[in-house]
PDB file of N, CA and C in Angstrom:
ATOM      1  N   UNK A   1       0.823  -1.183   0.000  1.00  0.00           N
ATOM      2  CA  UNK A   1       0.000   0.000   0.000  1.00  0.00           C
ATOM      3  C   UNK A   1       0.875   1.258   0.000  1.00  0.00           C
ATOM      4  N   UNK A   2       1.547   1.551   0.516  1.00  0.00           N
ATOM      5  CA  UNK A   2       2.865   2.417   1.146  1.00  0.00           C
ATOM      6  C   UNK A   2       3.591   2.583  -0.332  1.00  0.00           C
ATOM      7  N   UNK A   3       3.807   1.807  -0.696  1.00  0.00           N
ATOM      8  CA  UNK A   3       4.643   1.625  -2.572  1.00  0.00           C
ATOM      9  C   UNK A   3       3.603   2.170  -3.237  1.00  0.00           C
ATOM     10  N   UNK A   4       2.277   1.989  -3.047  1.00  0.00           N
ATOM     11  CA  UNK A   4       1.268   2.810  -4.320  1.00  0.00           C
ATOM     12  C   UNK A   4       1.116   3.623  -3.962  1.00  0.00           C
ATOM     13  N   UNK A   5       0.952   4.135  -3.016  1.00  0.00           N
ATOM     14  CA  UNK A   5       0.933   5.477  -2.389  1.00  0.00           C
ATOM     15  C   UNK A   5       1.512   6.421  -3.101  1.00  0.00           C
ATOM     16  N   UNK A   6       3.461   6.007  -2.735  1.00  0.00           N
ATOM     17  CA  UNK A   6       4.175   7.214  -3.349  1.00  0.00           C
ATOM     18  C   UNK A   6       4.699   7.048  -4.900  1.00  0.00           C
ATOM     19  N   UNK A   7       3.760   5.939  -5.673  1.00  0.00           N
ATOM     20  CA  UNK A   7       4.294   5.577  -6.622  1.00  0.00           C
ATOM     21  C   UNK A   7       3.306   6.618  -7.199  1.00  0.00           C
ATOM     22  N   UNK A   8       1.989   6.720  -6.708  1.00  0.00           N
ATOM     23  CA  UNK A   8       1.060   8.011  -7.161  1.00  0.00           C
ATOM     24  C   UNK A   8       1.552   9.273  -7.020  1.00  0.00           C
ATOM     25  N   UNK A   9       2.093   9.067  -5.857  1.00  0.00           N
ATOM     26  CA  UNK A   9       2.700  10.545  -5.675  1.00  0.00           C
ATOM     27  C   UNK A   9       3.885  11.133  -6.304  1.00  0.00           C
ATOM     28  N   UNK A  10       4.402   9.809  -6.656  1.00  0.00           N
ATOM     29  CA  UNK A  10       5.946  10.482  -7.583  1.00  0.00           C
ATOM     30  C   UNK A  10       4.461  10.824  -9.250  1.00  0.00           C
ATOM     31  N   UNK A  11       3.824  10.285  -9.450  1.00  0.00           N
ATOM     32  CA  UNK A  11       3.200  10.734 -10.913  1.00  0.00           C
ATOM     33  C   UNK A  11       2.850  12.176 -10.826  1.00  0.00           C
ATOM     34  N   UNK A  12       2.357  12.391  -9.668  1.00  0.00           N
ATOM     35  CA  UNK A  12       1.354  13.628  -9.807  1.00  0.00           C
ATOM     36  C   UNK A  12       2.626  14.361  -9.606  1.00  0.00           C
ATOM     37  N   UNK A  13       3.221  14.539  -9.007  1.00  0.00           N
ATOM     38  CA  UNK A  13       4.482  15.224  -8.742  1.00  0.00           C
ATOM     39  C   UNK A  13       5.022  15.598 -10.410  1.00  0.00           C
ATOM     40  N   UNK A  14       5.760  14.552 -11.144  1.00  0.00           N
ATOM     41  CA  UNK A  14       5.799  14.303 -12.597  1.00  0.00           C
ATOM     42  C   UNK A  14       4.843  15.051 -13.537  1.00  0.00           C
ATOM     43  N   UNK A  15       3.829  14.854 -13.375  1.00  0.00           N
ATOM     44  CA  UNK A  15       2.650  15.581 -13.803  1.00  0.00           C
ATOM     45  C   UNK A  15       2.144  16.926 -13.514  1.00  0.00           C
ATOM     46  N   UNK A  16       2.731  17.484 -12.640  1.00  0.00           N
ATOM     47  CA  UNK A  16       2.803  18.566 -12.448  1.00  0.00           C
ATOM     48  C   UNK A  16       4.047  19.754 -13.046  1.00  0.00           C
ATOM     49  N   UNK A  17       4.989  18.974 -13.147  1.00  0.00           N
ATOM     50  CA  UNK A  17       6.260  19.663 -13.705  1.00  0.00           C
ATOM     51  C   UNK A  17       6.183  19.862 -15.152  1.00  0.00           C
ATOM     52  N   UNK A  18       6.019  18.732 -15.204  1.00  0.00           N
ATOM     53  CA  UNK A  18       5.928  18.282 -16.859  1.00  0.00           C
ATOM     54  C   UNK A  18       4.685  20.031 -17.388  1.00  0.00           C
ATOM     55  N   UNK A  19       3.686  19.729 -16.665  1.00  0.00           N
ATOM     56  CA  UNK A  19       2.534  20.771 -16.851  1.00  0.00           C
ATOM     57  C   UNK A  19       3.243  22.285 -16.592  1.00  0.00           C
ATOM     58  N   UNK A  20       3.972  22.340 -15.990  1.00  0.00           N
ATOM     59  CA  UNK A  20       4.397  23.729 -15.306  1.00  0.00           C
ATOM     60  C   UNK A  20       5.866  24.429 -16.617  1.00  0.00           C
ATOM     61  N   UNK A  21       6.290  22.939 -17.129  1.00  0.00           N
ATOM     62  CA  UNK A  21       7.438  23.348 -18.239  1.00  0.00           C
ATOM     63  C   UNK A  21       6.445  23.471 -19.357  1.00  0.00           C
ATOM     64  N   UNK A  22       6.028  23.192 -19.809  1.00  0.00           N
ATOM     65  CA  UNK A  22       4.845  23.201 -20.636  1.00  0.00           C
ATOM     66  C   UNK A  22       4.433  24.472 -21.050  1.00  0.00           C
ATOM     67  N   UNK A  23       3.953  24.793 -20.033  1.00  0.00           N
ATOM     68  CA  UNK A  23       3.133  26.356 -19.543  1.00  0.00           C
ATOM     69  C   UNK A  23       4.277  27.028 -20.147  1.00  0.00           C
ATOM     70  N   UNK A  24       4.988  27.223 -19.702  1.00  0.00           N
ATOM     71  CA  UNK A  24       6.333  28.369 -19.984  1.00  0.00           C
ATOM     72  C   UNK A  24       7.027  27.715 -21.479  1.00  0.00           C
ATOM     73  N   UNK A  25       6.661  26.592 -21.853  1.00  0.00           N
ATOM     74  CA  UNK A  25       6.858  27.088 -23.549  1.00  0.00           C
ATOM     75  C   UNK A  25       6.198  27.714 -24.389  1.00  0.00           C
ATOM     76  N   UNK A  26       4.845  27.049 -24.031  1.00  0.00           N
ATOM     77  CA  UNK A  26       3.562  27.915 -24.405  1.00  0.00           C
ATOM     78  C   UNK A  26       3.728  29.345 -24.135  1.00  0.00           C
ATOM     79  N   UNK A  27       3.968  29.583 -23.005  1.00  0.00           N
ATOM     80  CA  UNK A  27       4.341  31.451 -23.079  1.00  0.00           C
ATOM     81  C   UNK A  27       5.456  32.033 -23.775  1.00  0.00           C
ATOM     82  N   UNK A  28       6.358  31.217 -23.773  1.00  0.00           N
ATOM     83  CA  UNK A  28       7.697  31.512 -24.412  1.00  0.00           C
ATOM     84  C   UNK A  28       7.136  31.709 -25.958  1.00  0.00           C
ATOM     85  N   UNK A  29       6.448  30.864 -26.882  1.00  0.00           N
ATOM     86  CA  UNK A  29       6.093  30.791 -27.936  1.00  0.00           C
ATOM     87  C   UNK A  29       4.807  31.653 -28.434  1.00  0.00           C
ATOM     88  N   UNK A  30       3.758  31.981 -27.456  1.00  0.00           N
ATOM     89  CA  UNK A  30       2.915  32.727 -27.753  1.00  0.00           C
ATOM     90  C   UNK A  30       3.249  34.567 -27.268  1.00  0.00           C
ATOM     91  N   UNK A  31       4.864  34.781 -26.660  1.00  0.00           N
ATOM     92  CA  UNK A  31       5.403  36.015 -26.711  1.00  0.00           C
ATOM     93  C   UNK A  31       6.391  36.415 -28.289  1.00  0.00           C
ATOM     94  N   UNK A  32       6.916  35.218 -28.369  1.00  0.00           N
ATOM     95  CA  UNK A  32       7.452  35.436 -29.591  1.00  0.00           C
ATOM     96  C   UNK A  32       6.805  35.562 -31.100  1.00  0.00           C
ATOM     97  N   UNK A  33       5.271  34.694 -30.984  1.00  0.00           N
ATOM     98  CA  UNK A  33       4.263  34.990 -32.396  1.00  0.00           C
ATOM     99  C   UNK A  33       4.141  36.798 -32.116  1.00  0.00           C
ATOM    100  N   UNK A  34       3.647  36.905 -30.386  1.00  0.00           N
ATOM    101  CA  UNK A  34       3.142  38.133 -30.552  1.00  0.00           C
ATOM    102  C   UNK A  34       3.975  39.462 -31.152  1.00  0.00           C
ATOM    103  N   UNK A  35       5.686  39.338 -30.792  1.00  0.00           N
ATOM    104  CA  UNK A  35       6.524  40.117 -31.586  1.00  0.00           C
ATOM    105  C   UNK A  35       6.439  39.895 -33.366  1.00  0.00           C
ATOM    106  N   UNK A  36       6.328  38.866 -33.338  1.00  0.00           N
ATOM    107  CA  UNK A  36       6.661  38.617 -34.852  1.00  0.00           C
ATOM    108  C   UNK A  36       5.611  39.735 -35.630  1.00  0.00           C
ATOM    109  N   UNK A  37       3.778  39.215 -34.940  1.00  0.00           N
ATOM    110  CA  UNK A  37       2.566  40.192 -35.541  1.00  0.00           C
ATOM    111  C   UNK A  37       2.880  41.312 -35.098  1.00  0.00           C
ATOM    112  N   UNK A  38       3.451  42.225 -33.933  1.00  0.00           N
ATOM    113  CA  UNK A  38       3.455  43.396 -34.069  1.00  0.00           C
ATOM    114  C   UNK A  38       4.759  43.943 -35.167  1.00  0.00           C
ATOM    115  N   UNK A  39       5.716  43.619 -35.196  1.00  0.00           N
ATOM    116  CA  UNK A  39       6.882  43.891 -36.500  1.00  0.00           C
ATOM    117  C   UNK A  39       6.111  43.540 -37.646  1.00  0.00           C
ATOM    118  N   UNK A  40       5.506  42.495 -37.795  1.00  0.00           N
ATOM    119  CA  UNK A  40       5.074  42.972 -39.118  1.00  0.00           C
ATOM    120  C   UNK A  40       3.556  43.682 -39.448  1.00  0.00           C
ATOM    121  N   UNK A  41       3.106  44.472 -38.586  1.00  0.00           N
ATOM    122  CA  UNK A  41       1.847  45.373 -38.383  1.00  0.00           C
ATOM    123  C   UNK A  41       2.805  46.574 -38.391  1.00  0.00           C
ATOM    124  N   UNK A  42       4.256  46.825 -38.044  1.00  0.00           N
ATOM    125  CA  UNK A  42       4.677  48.069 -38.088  1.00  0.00           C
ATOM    126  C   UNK A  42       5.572  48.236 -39.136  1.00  0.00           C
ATOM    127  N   UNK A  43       5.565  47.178 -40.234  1.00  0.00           N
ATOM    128  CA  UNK A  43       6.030  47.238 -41.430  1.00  0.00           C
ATOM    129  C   UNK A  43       4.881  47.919 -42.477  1.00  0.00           C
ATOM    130  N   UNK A  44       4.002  47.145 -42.241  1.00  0.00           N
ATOM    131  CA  UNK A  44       2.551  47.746 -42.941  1.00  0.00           C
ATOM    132  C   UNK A  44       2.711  49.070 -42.603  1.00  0.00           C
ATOM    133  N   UNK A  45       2.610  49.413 -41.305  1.00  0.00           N
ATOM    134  CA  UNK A  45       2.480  50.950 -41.233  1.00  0.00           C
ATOM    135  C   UNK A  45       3.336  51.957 -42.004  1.00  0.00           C
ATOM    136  N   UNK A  46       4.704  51.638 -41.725  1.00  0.00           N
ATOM    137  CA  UNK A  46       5.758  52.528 -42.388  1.00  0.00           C
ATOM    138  C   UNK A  46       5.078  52.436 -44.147  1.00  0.00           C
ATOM    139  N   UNK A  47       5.041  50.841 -44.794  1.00  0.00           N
ATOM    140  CA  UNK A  47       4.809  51.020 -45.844  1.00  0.00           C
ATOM    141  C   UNK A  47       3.762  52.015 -46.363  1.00  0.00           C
ATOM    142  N   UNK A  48       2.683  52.077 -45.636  1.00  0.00           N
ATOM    143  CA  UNK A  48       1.316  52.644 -45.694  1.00  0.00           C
ATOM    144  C   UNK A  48       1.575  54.565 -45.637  1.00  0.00           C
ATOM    145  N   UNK A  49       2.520  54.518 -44.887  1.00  0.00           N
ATOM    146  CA  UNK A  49       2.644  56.141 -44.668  1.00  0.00           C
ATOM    147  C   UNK A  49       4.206  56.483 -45.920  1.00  0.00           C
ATOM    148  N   UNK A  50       4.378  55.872 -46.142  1.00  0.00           N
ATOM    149  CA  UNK A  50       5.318  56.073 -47.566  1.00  0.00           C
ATOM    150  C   UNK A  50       4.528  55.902 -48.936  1.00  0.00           C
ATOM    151  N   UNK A  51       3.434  55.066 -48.797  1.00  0.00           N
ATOM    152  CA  UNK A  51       2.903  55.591 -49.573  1.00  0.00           C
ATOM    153  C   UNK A  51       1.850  56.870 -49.805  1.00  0.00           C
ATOM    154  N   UNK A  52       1.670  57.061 -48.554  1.00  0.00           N
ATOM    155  CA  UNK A  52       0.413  58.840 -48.290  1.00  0.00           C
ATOM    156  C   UNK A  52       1.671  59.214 -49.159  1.00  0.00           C
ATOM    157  N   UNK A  53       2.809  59.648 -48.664  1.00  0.00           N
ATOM    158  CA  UNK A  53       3.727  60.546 -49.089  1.00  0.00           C
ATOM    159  C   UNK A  53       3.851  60.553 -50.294  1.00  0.00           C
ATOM    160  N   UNK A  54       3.765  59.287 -50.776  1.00  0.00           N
ATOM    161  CA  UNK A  54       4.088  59.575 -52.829  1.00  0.00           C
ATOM    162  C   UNK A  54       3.251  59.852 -53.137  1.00  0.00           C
ATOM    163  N   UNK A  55       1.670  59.614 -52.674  1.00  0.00           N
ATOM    164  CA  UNK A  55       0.388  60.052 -52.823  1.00  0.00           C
ATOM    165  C   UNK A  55       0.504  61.483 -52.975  1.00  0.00           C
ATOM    166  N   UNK A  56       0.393  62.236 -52.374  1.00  0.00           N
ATOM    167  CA  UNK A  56       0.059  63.395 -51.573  1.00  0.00           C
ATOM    168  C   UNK A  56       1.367  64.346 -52.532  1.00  0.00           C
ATOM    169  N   UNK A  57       2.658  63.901 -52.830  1.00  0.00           N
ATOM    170  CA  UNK A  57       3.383  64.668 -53.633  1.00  0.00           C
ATOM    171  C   UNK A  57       3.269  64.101 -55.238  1.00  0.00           C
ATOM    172  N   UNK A  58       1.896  63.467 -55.616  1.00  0.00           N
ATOM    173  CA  UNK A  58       2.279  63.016 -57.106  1.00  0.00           C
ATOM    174  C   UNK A  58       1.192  64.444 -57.561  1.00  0.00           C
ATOM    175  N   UNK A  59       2.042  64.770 -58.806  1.00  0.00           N
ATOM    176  CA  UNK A  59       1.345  65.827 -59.831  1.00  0.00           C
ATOM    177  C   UNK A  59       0.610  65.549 -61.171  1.00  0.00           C
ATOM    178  N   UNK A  60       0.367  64.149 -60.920  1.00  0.00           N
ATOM    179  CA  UNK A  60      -0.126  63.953 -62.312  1.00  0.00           C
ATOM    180  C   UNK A  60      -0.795  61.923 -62.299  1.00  0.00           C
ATOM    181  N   UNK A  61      -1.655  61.700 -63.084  1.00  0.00           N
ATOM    182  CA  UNK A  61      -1.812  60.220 -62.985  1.00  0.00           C
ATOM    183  C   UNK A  61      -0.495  59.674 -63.140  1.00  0.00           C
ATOM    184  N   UNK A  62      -0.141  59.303 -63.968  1.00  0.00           N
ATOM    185  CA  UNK A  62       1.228  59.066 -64.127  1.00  0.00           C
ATOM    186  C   UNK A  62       1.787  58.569 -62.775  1.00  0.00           C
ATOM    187  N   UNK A  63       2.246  59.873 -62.287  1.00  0.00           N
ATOM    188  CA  UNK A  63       2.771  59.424 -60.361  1.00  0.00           C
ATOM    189  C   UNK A  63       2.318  58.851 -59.426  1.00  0.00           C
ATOM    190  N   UNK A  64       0.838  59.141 -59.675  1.00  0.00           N
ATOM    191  CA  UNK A  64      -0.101  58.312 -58.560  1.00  0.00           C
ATOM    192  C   UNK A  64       0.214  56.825 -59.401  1.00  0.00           C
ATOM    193  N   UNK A  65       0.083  56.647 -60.720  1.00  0.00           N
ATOM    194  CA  UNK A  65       0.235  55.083 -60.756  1.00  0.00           C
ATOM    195  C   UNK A  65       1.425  54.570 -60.870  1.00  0.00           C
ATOM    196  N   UNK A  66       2.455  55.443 -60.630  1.00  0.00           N
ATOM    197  CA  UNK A  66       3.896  55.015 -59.753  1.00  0.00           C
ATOM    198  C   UNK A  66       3.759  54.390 -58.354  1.00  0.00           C
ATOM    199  N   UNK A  67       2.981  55.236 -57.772  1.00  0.00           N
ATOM    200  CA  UNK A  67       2.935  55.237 -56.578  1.00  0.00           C
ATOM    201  C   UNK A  67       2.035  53.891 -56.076  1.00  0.00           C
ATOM    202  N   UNK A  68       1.126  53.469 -56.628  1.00  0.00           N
ATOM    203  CA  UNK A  68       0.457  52.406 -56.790  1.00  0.00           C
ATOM    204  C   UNK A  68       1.106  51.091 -57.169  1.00  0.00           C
ATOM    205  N   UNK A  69       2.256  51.156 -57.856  1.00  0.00           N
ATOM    206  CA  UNK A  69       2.855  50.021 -58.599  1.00  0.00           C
ATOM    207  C   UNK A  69       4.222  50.171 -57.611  1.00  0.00           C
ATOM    208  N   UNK A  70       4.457  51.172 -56.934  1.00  0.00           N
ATOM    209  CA  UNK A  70       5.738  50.972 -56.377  1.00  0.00           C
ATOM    210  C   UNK A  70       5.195  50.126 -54.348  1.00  0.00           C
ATOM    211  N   UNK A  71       4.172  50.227 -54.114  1.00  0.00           N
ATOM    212  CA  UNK A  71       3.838  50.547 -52.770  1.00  0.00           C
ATOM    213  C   UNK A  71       2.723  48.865 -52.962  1.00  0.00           C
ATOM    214  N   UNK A  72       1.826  49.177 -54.181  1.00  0.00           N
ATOM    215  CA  UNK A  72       0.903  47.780 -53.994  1.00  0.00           C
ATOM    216  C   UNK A  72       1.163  47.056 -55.112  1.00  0.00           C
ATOM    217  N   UNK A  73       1.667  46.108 -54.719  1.00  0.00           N
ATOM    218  CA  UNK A  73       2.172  44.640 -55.554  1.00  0.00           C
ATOM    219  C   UNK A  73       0.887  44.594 -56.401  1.00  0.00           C
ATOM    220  N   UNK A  74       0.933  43.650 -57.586  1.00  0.00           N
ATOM    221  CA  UNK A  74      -0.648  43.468 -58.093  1.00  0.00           C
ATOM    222  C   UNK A  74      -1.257  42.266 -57.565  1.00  0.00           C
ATOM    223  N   UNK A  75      -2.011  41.712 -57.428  1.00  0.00           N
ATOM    224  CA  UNK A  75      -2.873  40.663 -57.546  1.00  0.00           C
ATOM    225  C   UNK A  75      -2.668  39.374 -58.055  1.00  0.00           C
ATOM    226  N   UNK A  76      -2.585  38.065 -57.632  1.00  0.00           N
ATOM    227  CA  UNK A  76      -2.227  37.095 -58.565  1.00  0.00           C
ATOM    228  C   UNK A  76      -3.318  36.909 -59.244  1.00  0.00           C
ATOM    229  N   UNK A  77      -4.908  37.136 -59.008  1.00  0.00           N
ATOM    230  CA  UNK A  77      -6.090  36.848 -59.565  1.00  0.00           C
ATOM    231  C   UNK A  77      -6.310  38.121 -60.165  1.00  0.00           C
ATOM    232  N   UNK A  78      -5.472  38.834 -60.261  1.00  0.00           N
ATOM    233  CA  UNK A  78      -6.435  40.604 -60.479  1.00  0.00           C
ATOM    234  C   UNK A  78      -6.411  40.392 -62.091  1.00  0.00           C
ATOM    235  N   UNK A  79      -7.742  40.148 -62.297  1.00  0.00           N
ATOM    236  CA  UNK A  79      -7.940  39.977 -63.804  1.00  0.00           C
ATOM    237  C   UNK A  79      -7.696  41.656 -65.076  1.00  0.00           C
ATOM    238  N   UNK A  80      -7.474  42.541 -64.354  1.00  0.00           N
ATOM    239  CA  UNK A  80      -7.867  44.162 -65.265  1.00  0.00           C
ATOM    240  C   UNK A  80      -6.060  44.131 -65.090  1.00  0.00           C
ATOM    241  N   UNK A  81      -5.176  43.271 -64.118  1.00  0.00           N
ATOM    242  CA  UNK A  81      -4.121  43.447 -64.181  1.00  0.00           C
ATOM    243  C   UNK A  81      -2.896  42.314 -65.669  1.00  0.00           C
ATOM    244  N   UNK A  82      -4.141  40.896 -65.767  1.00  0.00           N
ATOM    245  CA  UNK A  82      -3.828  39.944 -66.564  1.00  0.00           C
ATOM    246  C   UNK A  82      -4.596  40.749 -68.074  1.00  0.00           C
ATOM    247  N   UNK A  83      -5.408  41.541 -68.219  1.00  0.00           N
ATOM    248  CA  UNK A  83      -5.456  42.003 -69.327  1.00  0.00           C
ATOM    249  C   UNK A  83      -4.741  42.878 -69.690  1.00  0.00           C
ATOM    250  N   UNK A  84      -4.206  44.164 -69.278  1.00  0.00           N
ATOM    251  CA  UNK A  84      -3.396  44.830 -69.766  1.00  0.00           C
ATOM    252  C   UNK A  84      -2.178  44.261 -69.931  1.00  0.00           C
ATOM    253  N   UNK A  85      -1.414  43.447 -69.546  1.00  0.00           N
ATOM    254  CA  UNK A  85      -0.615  42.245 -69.796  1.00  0.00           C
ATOM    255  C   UNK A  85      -0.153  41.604 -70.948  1.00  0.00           C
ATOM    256  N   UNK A  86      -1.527  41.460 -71.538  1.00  0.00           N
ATOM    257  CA  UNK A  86      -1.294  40.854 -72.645  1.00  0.00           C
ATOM    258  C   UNK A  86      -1.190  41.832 -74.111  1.00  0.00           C
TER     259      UNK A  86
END
């Protein structure tokens, strides 16, 4: 009886650690996604405000569709982009 006792007790013991290292990868890993989404939410941004700027200084269509082709990639489906294309 005395042997099952602490043979339970070494598990839960086990089972508890195991749970407690666990925990702290899980945090370790859900701090590091969270850097990853804010760097690349503050890439968007910079991109986004470089493009106001070419916006806002273009004088002519022409520049604005510089500014469009330099700032927004096209579409792999964008069909008005596969017709002029050809």
């Amino acid at each position: 009886m005395k042997t099952k006792l602490m043979t339970a007790a070494f598990i839960c013991i086990c089972a508890i650690s195991a749970s407690a290292a666990h925990s702290d990868s899980n945090h370790q890993n859900i701090e590091q996604k969270k850097t990853e989404i804010l760097q690349h939410i503050q890439e968007r941004i910079t991109n986004s405000e470089a493009e106001i700027v070419c916006v806002k200084s273009a004088q002519s269509h022409d520049e604005l569709r510089t500014c469009k082709e330099k700032f927004r990639p096209p579409l792999k489906n964008d069909k008005h982009n596969q017709i002029q294309s050809r």
